[in-house]
Protein backbone atom coordinates (compact mmCIF):
# COMPACT_ATOMS: atom_id res chain seq x y z
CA UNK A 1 -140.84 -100.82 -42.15
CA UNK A 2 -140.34 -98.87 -39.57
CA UNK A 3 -139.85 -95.03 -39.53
CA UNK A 4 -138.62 -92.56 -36.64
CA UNK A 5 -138.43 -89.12 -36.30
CA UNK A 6 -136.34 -87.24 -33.55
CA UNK A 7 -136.06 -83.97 -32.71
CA UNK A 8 -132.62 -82.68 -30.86
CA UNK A 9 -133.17 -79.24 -28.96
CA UNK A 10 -130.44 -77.48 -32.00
CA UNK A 11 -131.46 -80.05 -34.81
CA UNK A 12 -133.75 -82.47 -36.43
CA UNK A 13 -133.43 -85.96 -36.85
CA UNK A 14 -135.25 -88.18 -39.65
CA UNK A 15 -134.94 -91.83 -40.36
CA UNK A 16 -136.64 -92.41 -43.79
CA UNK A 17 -137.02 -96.13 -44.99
CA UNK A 18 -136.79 -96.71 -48.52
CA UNK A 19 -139.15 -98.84 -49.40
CA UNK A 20 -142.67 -99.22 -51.70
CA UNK A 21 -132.69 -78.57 -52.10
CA UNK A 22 -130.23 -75.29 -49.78
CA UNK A 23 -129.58 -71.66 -48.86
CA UNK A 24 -132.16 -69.92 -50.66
CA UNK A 25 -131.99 -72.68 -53.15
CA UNK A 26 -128.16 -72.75 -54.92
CA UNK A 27 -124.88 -73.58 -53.03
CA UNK A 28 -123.09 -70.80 -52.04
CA UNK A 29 -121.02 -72.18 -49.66
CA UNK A 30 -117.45 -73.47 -50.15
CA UNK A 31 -115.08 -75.05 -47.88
CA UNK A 32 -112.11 -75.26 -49.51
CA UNK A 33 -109.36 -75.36 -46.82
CA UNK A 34 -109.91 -78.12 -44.54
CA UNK A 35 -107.11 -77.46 -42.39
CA UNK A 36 -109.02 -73.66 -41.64
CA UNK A 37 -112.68 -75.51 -41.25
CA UNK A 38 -110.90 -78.09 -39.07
CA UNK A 39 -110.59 -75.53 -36.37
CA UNK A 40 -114.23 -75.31 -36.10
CA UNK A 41 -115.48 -78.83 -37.55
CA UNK A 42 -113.30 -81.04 -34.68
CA UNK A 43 -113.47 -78.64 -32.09
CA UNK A 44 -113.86 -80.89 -28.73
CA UNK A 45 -116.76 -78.60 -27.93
CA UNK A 46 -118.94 -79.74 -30.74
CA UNK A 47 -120.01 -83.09 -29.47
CA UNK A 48 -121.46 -81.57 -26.61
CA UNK A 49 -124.59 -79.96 -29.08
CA UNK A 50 -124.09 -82.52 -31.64
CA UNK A 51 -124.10 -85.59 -29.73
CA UNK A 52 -122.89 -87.84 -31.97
CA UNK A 53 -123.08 -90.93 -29.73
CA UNK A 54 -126.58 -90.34 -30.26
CA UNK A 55 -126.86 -90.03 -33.83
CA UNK A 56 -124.68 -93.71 -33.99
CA UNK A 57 -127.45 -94.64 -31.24
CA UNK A 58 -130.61 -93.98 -33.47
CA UNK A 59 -128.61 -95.32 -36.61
CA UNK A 60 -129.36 -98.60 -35.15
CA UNK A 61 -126.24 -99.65 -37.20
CA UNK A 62 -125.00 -103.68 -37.12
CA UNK A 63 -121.41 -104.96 -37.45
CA UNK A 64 -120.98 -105.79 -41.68
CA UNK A 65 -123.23 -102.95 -42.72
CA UNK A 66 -122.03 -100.33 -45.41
CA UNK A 67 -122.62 -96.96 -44.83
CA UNK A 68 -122.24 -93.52 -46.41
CA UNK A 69 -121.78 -89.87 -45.09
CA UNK A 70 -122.30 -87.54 -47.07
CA UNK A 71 -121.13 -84.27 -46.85
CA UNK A 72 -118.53 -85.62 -44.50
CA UNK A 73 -116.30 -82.38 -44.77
CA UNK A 74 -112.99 -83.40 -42.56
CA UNK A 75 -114.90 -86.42 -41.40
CA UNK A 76 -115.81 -85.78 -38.22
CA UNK A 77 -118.25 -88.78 -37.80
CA UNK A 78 -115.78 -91.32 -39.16
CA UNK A 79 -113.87 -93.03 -36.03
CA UNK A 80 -118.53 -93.13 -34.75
CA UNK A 81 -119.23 -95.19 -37.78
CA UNK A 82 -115.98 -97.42 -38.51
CA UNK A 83 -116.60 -98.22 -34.62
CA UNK A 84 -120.31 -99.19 -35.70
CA UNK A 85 -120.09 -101.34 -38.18
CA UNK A 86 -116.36 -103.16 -37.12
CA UNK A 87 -114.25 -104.65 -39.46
CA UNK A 88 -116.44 -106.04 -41.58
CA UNK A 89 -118.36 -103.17 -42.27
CA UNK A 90 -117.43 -100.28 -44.57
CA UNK A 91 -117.67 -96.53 -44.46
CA UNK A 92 -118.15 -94.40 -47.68
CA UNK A 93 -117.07 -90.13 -46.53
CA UNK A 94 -118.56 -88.39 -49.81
CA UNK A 95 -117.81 -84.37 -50.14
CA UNK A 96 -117.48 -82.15 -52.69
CA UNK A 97 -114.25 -80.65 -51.64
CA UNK A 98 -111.26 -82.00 -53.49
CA UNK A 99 -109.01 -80.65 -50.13
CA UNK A 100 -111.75 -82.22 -47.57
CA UNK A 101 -111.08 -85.51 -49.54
CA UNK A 102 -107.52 -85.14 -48.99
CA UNK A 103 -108.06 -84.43 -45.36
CA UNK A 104 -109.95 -87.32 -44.61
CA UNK A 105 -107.50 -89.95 -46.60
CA UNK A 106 -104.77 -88.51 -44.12
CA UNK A 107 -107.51 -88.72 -41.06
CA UNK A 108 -107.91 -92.32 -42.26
CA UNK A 109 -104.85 -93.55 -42.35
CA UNK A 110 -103.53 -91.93 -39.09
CA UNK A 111 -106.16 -93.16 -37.17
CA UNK A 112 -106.07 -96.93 -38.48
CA UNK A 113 -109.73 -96.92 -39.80
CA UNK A 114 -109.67 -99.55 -42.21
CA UNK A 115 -112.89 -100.16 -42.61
CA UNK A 116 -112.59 -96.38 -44.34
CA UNK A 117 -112.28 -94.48 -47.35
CA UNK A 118 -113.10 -90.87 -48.87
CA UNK A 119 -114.42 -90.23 -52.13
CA UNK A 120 -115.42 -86.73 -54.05
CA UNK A 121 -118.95 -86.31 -54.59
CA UNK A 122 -120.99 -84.00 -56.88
CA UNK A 123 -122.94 -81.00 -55.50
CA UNK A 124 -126.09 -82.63 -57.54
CA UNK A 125 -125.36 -86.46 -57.34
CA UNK A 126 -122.77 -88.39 -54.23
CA UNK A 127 -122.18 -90.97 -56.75
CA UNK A 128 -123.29 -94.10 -54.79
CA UNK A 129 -123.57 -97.77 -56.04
CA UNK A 130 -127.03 -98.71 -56.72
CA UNK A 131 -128.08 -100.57 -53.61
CA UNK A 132 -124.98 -100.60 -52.15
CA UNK A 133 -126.11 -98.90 -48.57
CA UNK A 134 -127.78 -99.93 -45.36
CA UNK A 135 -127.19 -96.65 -43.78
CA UNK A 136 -126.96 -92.93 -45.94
CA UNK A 137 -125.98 -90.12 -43.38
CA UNK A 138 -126.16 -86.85 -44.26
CA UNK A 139 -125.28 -84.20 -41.41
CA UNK A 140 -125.73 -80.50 -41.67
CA UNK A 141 -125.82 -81.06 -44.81
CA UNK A 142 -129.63 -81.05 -46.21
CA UNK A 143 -129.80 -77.54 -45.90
CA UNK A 144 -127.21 -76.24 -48.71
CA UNK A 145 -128.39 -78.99 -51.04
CA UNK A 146 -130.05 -77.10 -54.06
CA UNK A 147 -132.60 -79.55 -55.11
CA UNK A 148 -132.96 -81.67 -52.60
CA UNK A 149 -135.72 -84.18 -54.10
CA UNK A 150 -133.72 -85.05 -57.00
CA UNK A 151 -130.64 -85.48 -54.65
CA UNK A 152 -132.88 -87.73 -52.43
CA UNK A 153 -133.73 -89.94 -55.34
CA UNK A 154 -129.98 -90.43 -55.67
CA UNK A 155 -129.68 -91.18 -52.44
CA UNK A 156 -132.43 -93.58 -52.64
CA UNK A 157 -131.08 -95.65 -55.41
CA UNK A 158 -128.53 -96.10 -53.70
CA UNK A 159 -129.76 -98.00 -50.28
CA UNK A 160 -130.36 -101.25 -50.05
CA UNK A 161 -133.83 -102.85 -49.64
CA UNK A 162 -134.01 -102.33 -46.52
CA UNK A 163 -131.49 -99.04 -46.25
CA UNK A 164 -132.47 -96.00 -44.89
CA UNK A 165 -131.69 -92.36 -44.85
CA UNK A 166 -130.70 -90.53 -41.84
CA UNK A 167 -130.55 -86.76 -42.01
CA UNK A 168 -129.78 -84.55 -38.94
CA UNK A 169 -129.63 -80.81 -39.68
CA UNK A 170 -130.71 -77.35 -37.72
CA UNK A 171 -134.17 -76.72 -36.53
CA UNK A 172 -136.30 -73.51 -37.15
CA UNK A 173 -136.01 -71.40 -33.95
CA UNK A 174 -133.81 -73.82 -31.79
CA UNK A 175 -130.82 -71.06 -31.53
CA UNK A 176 -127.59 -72.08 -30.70
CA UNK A 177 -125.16 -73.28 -33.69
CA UNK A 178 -125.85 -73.75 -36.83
CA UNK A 179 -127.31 -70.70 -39.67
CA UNK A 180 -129.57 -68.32 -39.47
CA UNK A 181 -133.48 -69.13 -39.41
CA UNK A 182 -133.78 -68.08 -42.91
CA UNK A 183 -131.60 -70.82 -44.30
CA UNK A 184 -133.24 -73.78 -41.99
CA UNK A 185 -136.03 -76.12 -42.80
CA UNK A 186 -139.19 -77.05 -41.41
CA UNK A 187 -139.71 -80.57 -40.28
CA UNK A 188 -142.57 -80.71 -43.06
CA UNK A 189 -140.63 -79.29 -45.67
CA UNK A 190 -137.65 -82.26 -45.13
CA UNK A 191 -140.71 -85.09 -44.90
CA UNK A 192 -142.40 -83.54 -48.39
CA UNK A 193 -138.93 -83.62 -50.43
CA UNK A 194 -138.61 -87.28 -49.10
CA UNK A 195 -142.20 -88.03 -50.04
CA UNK A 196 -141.41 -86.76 -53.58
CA UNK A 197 -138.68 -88.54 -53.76
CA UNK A 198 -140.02 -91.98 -53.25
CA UNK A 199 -139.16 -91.95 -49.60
CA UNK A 200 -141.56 -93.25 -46.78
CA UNK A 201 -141.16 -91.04 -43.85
């Protein structure tokens, strides 16, 4: 099965087949008002660094596939994937944020998507079917999970045979958005959680 890695210049990029944790590890970050995180999560000047054309690109997603995002927040990737996988396809937004839920059912059905829905996840488990998934995104997200091999094994039972993982998240020393160096992961550090998880990467 094939796996790719990808580096963007503010993030990193892994596609993990699945086939044979945080800040500091805990979660201290809430956001609780959508409306407020709105402002900054669909600004129109965030797909210039997060080039989410791209990430649908390297997805390599097909029409009929179901696919979750998780840690959608106010679902900024949504319109990308219902596009992706058309009308017979399904997309899955998990967060933990009861008002980011709410957000995205409204974002749903204003914008006609379908092929949608929203559902709250757990900050230790995003509750997926087992085997339900051809595509798991998660997106700047890995880094405020607080153990992120057990999470990945979650993750992993639920993708299908042939599913895979896709996380994109900040890079050590790239600069530009994102947090601080001292809450980002190494490359290595993603691909050994993965490996512990049952992942091959």
């Amino acid at each position: 099965m094939n796996v790719k890695m990808v580096f963007y210049s503010y993030s990193l990029v892994l596609f993990t087949s699945c086939n044979p944790a945080g800040h500091c590890g805990q979660m201290p970050h809430r956001f609780i008002s959508a409306e407020q995180w709105a402002e900054r999560f669909d600004a129109p000047e965030r797909d210039a660094w997060q080039k989410p054309d791209d990430i649908v690109e390297a997805m390599e997603m097909e029409p009929g596939m179901f696919v979750a995002d998780v840690g959608a927040g106010t679902g900024y990737m949504l319109e990308h994937l219902s596009a992706a996988v058309g009308p017979q396809g399904q997309v899955l937004a998990i967060d933990i944020e009861p008002d980011m839920i709410a957000y995205m059912q409204k974002r749903i059905e204003r914008s006609d998507l379908s092929n949608c829905a929203a559902q709250l996840g757990r900050a230790d488990d995003p509750g997926l079917a087992t085997g339900r998934f051809d595509r798991v995104l998660i997106l700047n997200t890995w880094h405020h999970i607080s153990d992120r091999t057990e999470f990945a094994r979650k993750i992993r039972s639920g993708l299908s045979i042939d599913g895979r993982l896709i996380i994109v998240d900040f890079a050590p020393g790239a600069g530009g958005e994102g947090p601080p160096d001292r809450h980002r992961l190494s490359l290595e550090t993603v691909r050994q959680e993965l490996e512990s998880a049952g992942f091959s990467v």
